[in-house]
PDB file of N, CA and C in Angstrom:
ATOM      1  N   UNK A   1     153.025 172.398 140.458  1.00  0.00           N
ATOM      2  CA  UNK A   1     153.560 171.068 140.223  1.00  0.00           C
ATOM      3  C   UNK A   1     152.856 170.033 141.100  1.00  0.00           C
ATOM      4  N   UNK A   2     152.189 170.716 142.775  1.00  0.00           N
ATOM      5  CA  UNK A   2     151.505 169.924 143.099  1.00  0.00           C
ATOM      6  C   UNK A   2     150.393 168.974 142.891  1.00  0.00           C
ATOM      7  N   UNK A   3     149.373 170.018 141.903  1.00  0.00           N
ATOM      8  CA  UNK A   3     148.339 169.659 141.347  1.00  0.00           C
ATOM      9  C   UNK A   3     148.304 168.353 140.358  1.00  0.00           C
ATOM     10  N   UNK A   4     149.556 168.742 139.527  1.00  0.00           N
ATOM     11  CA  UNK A   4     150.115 167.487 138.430  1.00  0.00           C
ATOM     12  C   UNK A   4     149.829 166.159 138.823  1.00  0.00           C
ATOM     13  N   UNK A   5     150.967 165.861 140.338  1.00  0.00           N
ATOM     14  CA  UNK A   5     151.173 164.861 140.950  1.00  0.00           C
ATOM     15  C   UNK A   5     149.868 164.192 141.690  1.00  0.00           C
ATOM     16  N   UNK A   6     148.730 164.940 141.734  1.00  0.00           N
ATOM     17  CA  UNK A   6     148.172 164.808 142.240  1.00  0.00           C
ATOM     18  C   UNK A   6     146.851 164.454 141.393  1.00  0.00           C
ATOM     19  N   UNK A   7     147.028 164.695 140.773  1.00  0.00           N
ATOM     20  CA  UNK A   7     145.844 164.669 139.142  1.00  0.00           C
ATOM     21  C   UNK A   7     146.355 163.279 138.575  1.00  0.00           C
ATOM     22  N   UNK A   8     147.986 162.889 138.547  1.00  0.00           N
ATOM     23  CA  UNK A   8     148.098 161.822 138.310  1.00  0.00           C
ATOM     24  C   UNK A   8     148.018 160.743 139.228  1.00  0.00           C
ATOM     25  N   UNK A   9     148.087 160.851 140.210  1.00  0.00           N
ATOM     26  CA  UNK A   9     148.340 159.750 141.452  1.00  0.00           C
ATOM     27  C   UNK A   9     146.815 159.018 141.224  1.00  0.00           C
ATOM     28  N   UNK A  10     145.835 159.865 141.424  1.00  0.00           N
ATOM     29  CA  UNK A  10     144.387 160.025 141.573  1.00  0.00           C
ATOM     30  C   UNK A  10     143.677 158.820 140.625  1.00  0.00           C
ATOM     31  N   UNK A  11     143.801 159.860 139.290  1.00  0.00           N
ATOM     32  CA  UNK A  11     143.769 158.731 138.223  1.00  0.00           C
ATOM     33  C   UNK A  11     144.287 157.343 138.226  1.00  0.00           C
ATOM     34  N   UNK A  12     145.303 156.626 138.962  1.00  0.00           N
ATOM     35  CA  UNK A  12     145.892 155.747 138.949  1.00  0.00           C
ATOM     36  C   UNK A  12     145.035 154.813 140.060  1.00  0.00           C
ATOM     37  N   UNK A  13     145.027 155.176 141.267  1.00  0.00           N
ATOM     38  CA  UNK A  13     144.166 154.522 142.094  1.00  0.00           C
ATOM     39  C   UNK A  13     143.036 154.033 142.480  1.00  0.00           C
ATOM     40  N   UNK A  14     142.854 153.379 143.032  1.00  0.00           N
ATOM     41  CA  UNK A  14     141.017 152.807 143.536  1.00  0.00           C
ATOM     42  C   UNK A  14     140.481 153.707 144.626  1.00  0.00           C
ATOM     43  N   UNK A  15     141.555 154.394 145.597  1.00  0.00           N
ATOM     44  CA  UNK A  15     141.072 155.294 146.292  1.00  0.00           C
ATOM     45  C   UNK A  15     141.437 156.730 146.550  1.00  0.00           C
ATOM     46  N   UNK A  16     140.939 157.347 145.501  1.00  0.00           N
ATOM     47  CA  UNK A  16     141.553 158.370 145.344  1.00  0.00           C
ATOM     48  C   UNK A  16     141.346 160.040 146.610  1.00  0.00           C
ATOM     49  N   UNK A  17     140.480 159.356 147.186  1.00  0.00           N
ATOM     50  CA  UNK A  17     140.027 160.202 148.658  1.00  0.00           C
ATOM     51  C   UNK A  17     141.082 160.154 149.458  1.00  0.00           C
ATOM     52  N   UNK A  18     141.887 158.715 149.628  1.00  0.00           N
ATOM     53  CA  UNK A  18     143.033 159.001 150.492  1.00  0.00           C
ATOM     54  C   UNK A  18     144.426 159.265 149.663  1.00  0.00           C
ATOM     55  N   UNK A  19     144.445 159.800 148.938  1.00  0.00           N
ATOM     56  CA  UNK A  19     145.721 160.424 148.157  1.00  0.00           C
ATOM     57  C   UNK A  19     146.122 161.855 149.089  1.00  0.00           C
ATOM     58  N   UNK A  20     146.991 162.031 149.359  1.00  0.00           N
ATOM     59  CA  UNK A  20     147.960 162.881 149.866  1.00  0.00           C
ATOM     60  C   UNK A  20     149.121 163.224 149.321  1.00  0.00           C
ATOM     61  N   UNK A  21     149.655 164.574 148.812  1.00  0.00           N
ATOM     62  CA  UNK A  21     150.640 165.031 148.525  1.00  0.00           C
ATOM     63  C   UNK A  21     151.277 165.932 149.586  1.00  0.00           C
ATOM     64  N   UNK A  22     152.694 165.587 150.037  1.00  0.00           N
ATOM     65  CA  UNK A  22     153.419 166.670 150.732  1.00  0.00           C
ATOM     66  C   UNK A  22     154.623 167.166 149.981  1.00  0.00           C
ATOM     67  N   UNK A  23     154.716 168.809 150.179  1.00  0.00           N
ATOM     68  CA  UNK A  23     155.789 169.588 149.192  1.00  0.00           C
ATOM     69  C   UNK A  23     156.483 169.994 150.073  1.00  0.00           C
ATOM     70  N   UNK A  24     157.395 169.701 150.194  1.00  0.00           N
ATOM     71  CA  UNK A  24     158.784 170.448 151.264  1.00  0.00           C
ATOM     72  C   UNK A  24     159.927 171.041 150.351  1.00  0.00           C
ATOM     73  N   UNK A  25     160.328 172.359 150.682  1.00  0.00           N
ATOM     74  CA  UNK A  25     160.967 172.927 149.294  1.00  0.00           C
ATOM     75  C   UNK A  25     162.427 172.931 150.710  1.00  0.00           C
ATOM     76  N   UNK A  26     163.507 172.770 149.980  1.00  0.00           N
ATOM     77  CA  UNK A  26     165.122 172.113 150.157  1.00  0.00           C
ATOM     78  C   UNK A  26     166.081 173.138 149.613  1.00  0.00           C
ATOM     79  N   UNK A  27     167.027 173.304 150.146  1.00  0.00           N
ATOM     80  CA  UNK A  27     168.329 174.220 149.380  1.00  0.00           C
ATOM     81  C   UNK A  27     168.207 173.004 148.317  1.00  0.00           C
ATOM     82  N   UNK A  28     167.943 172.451 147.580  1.00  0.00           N
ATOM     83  CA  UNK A  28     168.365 171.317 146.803  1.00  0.00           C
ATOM     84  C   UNK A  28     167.408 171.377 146.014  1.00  0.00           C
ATOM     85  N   UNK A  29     166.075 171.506 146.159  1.00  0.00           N
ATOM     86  CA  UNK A  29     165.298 171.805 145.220  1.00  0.00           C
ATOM     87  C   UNK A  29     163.717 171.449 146.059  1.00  0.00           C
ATOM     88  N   UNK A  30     162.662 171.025 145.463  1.00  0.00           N
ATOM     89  CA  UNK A  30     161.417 170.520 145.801  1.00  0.00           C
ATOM     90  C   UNK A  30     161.184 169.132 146.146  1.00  0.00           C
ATOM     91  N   UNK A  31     161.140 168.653 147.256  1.00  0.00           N
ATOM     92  CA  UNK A  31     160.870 166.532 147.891  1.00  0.00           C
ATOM     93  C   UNK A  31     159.487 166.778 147.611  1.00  0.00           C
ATOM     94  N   UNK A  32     158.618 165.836 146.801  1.00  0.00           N
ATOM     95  CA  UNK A  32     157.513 165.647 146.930  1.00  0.00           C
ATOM     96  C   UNK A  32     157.111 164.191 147.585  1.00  0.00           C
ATOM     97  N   UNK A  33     156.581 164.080 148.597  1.00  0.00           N
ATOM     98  CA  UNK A  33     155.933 162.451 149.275  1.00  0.00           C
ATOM     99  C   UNK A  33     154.887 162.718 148.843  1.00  0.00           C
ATOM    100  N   UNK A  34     154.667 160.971 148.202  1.00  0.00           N
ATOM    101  CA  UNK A  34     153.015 160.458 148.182  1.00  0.00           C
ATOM    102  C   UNK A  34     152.542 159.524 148.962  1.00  0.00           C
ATOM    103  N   UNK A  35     151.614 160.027 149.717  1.00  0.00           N
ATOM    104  CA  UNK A  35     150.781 158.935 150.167  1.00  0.00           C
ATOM    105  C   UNK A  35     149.692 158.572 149.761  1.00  0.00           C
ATOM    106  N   UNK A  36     149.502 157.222 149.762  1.00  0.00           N
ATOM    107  CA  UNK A  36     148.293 156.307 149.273  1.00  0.00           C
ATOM    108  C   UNK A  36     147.878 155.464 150.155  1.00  0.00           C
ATOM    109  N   UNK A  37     146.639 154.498 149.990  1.00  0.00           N
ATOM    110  CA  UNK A  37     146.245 153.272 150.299  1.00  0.00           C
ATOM    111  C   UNK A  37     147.266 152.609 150.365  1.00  0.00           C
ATOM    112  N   UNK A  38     147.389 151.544 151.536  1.00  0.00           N
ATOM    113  CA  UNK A  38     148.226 150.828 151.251  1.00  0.00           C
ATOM    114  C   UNK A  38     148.217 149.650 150.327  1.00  0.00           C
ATOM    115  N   UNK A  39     146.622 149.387 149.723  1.00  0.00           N
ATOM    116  CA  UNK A  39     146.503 149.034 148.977  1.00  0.00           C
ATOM    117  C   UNK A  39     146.660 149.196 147.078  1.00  0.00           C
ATOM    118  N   UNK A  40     146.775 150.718 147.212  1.00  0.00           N
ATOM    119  CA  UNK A  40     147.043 151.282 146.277  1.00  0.00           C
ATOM    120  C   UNK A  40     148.778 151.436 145.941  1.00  0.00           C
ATOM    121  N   UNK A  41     149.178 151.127 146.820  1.00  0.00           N
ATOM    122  CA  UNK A  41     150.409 151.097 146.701  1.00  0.00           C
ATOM    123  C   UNK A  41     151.366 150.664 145.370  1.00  0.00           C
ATOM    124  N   UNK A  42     150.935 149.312 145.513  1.00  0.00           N
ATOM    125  CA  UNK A  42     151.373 148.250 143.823  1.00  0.00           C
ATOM    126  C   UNK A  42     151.067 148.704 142.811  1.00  0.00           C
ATOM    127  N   UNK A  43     149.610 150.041 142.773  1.00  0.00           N
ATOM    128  CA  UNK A  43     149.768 150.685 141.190  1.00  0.00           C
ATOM    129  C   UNK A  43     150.411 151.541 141.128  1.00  0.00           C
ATOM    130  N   UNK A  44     151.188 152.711 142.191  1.00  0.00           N
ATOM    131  CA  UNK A  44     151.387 153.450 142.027  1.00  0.00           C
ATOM    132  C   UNK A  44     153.269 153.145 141.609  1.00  0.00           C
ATOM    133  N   UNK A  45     153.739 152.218 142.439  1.00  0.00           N
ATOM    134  CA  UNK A  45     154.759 151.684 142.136  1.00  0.00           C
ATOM    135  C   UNK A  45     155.004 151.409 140.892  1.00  0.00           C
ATOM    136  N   UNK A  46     153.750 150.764 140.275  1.00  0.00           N
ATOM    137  CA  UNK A  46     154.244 149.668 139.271  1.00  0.00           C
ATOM    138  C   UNK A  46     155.540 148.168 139.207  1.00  0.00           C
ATOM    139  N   UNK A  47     155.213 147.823 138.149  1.00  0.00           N
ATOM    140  CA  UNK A  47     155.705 146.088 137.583  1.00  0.00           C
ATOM    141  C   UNK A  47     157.444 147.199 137.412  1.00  0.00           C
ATOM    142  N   UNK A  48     157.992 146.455 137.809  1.00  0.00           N
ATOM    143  CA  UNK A  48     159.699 147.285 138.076  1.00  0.00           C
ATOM    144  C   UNK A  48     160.088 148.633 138.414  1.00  0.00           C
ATOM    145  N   UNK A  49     158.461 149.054 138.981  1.00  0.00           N
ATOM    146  CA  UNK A  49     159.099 150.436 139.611  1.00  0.00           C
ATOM    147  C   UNK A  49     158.628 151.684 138.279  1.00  0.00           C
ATOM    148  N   UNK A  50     158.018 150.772 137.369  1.00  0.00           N
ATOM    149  CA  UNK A  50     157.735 151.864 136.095  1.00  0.00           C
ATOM    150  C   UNK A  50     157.034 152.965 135.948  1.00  0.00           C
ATOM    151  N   UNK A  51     155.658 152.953 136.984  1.00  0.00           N
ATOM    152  CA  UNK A  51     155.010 154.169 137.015  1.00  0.00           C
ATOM    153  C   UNK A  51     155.446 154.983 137.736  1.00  0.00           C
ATOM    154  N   UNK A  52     156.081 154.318 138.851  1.00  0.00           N
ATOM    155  CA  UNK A  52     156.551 155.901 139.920  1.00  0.00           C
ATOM    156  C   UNK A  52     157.833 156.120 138.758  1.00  0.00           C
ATOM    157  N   UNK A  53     158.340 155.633 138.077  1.00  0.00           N
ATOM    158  CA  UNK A  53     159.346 156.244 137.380  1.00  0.00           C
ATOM    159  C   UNK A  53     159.049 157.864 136.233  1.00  0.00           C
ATOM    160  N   UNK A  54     157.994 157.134 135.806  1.00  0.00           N
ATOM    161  CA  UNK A  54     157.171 157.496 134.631  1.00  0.00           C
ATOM    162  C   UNK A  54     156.301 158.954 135.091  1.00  0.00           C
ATOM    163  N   UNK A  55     155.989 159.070 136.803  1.00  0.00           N
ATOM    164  CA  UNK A  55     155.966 160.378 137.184  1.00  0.00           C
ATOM    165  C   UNK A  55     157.026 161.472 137.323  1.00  0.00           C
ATOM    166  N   UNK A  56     157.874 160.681 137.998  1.00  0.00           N
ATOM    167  CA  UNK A  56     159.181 161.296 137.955  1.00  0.00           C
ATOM    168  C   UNK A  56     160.146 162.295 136.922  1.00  0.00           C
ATOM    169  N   UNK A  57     159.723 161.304 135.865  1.00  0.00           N
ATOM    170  CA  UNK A  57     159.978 162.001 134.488  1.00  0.00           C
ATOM    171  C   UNK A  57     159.349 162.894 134.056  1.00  0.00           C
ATOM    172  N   UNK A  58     157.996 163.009 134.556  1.00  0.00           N
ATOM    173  CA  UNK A  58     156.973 164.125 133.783  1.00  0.00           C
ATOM    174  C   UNK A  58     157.128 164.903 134.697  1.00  0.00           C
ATOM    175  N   UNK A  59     157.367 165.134 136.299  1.00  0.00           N
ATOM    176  CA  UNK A  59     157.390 166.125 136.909  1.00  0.00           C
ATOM    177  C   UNK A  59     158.749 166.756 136.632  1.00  0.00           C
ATOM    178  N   UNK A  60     160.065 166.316 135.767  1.00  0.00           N
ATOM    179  CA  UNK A  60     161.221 166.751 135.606  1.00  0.00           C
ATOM    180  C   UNK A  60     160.886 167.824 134.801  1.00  0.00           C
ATOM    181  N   UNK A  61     159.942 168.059 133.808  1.00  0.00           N
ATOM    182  CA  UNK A  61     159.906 169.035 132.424  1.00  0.00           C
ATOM    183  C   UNK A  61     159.311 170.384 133.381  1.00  0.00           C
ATOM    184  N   UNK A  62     158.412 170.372 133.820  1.00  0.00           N
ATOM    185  CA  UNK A  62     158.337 171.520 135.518  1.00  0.00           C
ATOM    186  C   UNK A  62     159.163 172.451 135.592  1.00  0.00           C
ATOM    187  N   UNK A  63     160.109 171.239 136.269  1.00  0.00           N
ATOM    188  CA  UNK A  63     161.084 171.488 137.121  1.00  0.00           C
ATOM    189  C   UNK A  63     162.121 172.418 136.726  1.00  0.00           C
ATOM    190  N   UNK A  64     162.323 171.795 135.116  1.00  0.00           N
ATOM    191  CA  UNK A  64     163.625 172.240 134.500  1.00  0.00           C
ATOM    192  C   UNK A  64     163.208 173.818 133.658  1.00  0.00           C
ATOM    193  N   UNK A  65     161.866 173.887 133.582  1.00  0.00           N
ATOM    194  CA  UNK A  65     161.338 175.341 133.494  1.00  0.00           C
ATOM    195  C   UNK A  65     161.844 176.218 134.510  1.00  0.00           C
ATOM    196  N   UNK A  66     161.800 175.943 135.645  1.00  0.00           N
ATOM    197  CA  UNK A  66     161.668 176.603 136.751  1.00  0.00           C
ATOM    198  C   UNK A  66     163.134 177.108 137.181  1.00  0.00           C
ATOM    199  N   UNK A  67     163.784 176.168 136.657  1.00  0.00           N
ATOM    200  CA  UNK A  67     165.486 176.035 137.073  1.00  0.00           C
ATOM    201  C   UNK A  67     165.354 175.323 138.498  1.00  0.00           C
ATOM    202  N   UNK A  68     165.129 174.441 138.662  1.00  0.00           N
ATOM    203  CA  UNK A  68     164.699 173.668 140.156  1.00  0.00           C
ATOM    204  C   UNK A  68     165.319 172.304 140.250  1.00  0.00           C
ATOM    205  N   UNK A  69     165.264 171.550 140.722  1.00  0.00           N
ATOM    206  CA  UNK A  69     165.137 169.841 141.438  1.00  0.00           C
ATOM    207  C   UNK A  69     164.306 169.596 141.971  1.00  0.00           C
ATOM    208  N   UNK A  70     164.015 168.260 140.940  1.00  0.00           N
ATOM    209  CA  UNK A  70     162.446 167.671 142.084  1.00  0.00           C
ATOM    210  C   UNK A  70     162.491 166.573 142.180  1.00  0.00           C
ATOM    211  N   UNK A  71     162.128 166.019 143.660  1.00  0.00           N
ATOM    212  CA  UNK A  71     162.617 164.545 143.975  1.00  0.00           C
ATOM    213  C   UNK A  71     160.932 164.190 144.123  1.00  0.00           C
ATOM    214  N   UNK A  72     160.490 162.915 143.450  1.00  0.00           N
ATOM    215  CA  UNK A  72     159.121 162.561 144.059  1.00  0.00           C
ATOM    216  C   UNK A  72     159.119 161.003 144.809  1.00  0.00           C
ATOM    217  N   UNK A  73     158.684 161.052 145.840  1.00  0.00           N
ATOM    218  CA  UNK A  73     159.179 159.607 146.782  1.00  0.00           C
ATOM    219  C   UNK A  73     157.571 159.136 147.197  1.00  0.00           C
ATOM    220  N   UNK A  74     157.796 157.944 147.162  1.00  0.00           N
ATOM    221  CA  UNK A  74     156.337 157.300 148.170  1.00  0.00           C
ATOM    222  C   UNK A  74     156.565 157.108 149.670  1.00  0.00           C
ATOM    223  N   UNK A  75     155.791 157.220 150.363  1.00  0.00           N
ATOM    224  CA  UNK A  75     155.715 157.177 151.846  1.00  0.00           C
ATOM    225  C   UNK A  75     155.567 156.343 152.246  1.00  0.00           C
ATOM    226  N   UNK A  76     155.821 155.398 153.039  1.00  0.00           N
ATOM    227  CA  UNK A  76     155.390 154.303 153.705  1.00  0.00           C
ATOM    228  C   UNK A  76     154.793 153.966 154.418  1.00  0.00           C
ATOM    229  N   UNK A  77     153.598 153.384 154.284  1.00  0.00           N
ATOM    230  CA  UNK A  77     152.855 153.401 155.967  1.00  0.00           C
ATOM    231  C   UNK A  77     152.295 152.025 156.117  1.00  0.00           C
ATOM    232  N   UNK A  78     152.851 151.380 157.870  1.00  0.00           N
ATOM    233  CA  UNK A  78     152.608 150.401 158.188  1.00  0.00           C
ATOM    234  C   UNK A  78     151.085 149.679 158.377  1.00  0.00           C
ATOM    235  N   UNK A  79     150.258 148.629 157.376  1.00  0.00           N
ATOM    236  CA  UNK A  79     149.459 148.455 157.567  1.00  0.00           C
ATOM    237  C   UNK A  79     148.966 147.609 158.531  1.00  0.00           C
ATOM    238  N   UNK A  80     147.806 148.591 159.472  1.00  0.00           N
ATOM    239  CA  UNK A  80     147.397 148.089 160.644  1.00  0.00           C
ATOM    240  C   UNK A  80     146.246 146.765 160.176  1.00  0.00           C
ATOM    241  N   UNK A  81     146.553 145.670 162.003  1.00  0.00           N
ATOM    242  CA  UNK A  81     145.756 144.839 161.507  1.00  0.00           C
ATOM    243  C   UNK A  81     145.148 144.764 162.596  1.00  0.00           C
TER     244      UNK A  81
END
């Protein structure tokens, strides 16, 4: 499922060298964090939140194979000046 998220993030960005996926598996199911550019940030988000939604949804069909929960979140990181 990592690969997915990561095949899509990629595609989406201008810098796809600093893409980072972390998988932490939960009595609750699988947290996936993404990190990006902080410039890359606004595509990965999207205009109301639509593309990180729009992953979310595709990593659910996975999930629900698996019998699992999967949460996918963006990371935040303070840009230095």
């Amino acid at each position: 499922m990592k690969d997915t998220i990561v095949f899509i993030v990629k595609a989406i960005v201008d810098n796809p060298d600093k893409v980072v996926v972390e998988e932490e598996e939960t009595e609750e199911g699988i947290n996936f964090v993404i990190t990006v550019d902080p410039a890359d940030m606004g595509k990965v988000i999207g205009k109301e939140g639509k593309v990180i939604r729009s992953i979310r949804n595709i990593m659910k069909i996975p999930a629900i194979k698996q019998n699992k929960r999967v949460s996918v979140s963006i990371a935040e990181i303070q840009e230095t000046k």
